[in-house]
C-alpha atoms as a PDB file:
ATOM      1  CA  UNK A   1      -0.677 -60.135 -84.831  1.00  0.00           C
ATOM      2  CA  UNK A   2      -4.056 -59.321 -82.980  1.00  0.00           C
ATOM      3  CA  UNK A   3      -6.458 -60.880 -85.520  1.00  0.00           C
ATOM      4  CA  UNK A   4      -6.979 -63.773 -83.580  1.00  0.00           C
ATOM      5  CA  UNK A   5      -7.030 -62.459 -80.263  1.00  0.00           C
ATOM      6  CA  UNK A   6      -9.504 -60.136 -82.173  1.00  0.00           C
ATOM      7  CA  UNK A   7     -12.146 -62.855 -82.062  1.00  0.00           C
ATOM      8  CA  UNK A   8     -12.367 -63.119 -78.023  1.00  0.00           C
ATOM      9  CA  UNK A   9     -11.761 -59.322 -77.952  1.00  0.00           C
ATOM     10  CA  UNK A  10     -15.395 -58.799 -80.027  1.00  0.00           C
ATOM     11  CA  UNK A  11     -16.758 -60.967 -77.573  1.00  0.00           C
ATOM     12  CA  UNK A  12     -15.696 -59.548 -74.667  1.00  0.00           C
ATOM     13  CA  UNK A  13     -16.064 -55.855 -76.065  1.00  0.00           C
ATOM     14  CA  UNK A  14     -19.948 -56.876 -76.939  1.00  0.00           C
ATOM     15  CA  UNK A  15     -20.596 -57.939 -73.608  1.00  0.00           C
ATOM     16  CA  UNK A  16     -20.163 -56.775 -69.805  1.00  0.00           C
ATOM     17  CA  UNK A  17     -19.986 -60.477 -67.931  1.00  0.00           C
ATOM     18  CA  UNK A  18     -18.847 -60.075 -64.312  1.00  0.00           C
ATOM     19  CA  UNK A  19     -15.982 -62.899 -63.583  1.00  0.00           C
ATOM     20  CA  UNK A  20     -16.871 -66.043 -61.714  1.00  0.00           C
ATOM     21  CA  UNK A  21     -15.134 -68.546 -60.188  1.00  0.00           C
ATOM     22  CA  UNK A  22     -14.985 -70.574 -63.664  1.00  0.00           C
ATOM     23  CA  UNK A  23     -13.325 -68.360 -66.603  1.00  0.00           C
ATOM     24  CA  UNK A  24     -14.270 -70.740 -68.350  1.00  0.00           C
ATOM     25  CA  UNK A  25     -17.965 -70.532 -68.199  1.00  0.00           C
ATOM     26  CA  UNK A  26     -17.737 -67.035 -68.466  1.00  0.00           C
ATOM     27  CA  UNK A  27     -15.714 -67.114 -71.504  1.00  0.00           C
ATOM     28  CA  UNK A  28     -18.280 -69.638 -73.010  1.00  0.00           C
ATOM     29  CA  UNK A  29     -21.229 -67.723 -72.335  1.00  0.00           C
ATOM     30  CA  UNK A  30     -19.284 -64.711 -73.803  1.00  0.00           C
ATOM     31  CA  UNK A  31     -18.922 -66.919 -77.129  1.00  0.00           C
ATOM     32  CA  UNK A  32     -22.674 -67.900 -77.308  1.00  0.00           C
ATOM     33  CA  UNK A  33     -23.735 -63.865 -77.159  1.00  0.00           C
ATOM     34  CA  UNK A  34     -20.937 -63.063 -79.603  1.00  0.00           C
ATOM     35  CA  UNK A  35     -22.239 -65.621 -82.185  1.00  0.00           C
ATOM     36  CA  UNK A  36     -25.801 -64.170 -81.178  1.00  0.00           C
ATOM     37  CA  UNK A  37     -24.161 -61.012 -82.701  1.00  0.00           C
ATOM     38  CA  UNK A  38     -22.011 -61.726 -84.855  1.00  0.00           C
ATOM     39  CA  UNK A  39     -23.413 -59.670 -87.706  1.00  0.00           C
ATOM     40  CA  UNK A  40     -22.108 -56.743 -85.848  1.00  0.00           C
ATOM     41  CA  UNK A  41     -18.377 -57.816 -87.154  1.00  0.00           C
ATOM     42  CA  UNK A  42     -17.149 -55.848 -89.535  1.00  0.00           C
ATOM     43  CA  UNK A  43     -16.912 -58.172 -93.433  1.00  0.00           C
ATOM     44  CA  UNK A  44     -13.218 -57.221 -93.348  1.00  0.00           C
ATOM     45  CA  UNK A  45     -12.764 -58.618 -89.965  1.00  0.00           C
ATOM     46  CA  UNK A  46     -14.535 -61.965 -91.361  1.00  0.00           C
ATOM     47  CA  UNK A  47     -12.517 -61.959 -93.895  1.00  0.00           C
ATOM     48  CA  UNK A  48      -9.136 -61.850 -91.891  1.00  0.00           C
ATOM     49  CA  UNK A  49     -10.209 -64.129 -88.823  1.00  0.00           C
ATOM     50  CA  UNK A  50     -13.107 -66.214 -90.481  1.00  0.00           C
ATOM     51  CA  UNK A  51     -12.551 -69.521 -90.688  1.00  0.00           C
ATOM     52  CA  UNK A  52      -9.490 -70.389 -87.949  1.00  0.00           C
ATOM     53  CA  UNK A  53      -8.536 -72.953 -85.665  1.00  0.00           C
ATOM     54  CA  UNK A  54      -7.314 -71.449 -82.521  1.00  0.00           C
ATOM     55  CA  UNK A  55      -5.288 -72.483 -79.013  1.00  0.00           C
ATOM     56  CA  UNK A  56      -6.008 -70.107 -76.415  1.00  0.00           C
ATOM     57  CA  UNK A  57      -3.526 -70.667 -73.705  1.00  0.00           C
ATOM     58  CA  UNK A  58      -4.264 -68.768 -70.185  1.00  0.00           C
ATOM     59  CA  UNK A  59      -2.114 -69.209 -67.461  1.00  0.00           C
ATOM     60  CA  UNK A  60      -4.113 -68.915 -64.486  1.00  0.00           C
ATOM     61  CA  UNK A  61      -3.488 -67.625 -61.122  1.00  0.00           C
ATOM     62  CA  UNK A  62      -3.623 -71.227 -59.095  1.00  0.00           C
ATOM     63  CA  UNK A  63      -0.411 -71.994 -61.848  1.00  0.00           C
ATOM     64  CA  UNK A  64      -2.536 -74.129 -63.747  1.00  0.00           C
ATOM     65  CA  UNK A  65      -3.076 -73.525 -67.760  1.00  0.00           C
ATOM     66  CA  UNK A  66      -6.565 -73.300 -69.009  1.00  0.00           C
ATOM     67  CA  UNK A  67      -6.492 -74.343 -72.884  1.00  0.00           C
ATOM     68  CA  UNK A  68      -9.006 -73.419 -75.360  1.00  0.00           C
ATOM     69  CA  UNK A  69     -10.084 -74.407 -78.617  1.00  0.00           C
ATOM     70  CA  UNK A  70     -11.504 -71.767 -80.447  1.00  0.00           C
ATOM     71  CA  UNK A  71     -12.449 -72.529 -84.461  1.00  0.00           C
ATOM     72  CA  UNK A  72     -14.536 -69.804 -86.422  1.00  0.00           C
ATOM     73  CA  UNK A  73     -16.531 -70.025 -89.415  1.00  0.00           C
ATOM     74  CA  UNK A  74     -16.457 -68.287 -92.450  1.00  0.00           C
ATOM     75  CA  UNK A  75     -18.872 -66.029 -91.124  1.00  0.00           C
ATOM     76  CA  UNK A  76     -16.938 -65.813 -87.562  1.00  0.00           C
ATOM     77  CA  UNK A  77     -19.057 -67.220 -85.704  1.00  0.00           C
ATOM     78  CA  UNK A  78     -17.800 -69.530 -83.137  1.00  0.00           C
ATOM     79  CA  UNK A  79     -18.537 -72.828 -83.949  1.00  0.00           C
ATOM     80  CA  UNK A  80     -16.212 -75.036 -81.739  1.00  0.00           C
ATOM     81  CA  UNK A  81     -15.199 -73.943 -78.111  1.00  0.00           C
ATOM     82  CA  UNK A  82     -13.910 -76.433 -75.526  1.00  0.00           C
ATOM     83  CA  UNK A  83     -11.336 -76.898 -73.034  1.00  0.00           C
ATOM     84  CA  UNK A  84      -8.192 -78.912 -74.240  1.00  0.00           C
ATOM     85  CA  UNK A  85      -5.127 -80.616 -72.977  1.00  0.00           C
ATOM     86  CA  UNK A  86      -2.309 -77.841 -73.376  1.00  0.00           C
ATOM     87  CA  UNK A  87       0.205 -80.061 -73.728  1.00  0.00           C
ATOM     88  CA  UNK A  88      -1.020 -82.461 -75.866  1.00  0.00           C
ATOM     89  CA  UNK A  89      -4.152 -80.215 -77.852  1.00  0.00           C
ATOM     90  CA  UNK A  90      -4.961 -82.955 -80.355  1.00  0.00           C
ATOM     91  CA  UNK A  91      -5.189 -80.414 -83.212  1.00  0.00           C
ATOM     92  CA  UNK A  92      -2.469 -78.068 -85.170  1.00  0.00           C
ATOM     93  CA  UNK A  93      -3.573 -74.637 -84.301  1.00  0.00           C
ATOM     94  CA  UNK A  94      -3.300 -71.677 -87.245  1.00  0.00           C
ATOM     95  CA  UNK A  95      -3.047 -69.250 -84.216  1.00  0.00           C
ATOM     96  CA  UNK A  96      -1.861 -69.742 -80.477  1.00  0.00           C
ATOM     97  CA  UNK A  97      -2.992 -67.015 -78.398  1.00  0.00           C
ATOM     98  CA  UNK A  98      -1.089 -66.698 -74.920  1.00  0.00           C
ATOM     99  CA  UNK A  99      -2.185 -64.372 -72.045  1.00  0.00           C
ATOM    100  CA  UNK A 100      -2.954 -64.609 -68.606  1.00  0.00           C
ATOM    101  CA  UNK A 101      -6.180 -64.988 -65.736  1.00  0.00           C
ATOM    102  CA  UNK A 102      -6.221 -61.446 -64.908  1.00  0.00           C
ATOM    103  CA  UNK A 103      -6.070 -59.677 -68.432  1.00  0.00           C
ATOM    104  CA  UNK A 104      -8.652 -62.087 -69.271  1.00  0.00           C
ATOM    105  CA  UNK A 105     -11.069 -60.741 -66.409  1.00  0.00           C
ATOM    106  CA  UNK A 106      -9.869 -57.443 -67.088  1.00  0.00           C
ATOM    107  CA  UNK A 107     -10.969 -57.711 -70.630  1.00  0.00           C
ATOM    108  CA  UNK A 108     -14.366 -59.662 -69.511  1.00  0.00           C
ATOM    109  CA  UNK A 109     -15.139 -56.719 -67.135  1.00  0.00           C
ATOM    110  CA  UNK A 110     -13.450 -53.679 -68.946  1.00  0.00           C
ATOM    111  CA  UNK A 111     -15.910 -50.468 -69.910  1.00  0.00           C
ATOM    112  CA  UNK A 112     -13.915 -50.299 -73.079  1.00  0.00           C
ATOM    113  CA  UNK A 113     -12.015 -53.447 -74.250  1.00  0.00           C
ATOM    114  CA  UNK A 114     -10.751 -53.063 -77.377  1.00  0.00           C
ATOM    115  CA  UNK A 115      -8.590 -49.861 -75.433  1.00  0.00           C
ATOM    116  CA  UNK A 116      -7.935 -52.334 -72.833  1.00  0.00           C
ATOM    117  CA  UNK A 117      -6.812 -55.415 -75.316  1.00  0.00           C
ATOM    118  CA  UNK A 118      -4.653 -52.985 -77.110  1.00  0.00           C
ATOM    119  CA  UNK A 119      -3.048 -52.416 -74.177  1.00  0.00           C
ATOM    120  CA  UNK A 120      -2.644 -55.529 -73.334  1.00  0.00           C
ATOM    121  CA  UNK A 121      -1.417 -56.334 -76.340  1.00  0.00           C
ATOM    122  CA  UNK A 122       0.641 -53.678 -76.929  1.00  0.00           C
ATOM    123  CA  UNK A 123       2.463 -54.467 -72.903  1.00  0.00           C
ATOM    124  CA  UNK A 124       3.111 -57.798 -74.685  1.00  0.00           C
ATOM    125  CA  UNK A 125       0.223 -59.366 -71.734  1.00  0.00           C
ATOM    126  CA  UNK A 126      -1.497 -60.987 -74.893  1.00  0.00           C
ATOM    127  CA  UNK A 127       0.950 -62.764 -77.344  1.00  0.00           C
ATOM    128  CA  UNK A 128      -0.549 -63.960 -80.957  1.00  0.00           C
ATOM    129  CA  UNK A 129       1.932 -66.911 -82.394  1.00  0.00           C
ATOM    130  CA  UNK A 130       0.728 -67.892 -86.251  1.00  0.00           C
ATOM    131  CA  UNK A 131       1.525 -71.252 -87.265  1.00  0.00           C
ATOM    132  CA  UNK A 132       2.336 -70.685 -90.998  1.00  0.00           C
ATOM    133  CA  UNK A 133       3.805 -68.462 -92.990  1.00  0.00           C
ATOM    134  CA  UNK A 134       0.955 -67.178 -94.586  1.00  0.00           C
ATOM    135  CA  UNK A 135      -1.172 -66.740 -91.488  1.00  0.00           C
ATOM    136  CA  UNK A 136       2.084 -64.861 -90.088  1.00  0.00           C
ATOM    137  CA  UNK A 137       1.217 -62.392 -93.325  1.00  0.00           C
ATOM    138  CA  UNK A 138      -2.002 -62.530 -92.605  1.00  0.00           C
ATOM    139  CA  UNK A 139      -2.155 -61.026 -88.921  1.00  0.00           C
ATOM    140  CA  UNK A 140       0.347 -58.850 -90.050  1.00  0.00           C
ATOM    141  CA  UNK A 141      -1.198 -56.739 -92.724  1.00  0.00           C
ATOM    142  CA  UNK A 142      -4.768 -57.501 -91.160  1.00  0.00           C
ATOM    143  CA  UNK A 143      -3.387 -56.231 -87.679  1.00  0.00           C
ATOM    144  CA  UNK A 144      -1.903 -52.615 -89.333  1.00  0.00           C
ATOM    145  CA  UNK A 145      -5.485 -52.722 -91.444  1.00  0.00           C
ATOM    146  CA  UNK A 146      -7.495 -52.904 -87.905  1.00  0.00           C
ATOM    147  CA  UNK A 147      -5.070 -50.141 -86.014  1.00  0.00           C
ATOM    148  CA  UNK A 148      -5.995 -48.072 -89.115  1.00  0.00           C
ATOM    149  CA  UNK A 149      -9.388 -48.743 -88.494  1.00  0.00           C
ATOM    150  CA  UNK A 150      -9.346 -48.535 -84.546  1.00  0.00           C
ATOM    151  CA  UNK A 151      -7.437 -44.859 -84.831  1.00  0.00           C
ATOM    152  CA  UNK A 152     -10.593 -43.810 -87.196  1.00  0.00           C
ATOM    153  CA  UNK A 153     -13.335 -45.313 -84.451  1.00  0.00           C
ATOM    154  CA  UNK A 154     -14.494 -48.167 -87.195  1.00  0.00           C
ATOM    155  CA  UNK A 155     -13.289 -50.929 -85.016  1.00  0.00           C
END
C-alpha cells in the first residue's frame, strides 16, 4: 500500500528542502522540482501511481490537520496540489494517505528517504487507505513489485 505515498516519497527523496515554518510551502516547492524531474520515475512506477487523485492527511503538531490534494498525471507529474478542507475535501479520493508533521520533516530533510519512508511505513507512521477495490489490488501487487525493486537498488 505505498504506491501513493510513493509519489511525495520521489519528491522528497529528489530533493534536500530544509523545513520551514509552513509544511506546506515546503511540500509545494518539493512538488514543482519533482515535476521538474519527473522523467527520473521509473515507467513502472507511472504506470502504478500515474493518473490518481489523492488526500494527504497530516496531523500536525499545533493538533490541527493539514489536508492535501494531490492528483497525478499519466505521466506522474503533479498536476493539482492544494490545501483542502479535511473534513469536507470536496472530491472522492482513490488514495488517502495519513501520517504525521514530524515524519513529514523527517522525510523532507532525510539523507536517504526512501530508507526513511519505509520505515515509516513499515512503523505504521504513514498509513495508505485505497478507496476501491481495484486500487486496493493495485497498491498491493505494485507495493510487493517496488520492495522487489527497492531490495535490488532500482527504486
Amino acid at each position: 500500500m505505498k504506491l501513493g505515498i510513493l509519489t511525495i516519497l520521489l519528491i522528497i527523496s529528489m530533493l534536500s528542502i530544509p523545513a520551514s515554518a509552513d509544511l506546506f510551502d515546503d511540500l509545494d516547492i518539493a512538488v514543482n522540482d519533482f515535476n521538474l524531474n519527473v522523467d527520473q520515475v521509473p515507467s513502472s512506477v507511472k504506470y502504478v501511481i500515474g493518473n490518481e487523485e489523492m488526500l494527504l492527511l497530516i496531523d500536525m503538531n499545533d493538533a490541527s490537520e493539514l489536508a492535501i490534494k494531490a492528483v497525478t498525471n499519466v505521466d506522474m507529474e503533479v498536476t493539482t496540489f492544494e490545501e483542502v478542507n479535511a473534513s469536507n475535501p470536496d472530491f472522492e479520493p482513490a488514495l488517502i494517505i495519513t501520517t504525521n508533521e514530524d515524519v513529514v520533516r523527517k522525510l523532507l530533510d532525510s539523507e536517504d528517504a526512501v530508507a526513511d519512508f519505509n520505515d515509516a511505513y513499515d512503523n505504521e507512521e504513514i498509513k495508505i487507505e485505497a478507496a476501491s477495490t481495484m486500487d486496493k489490488i493495485i497498491i498491493s501487487v505494485g507495493g510487493a513489485f517496488l520492495k522487489i525493486l527497492g531490495s535490488v537498488g532500482i527504486v
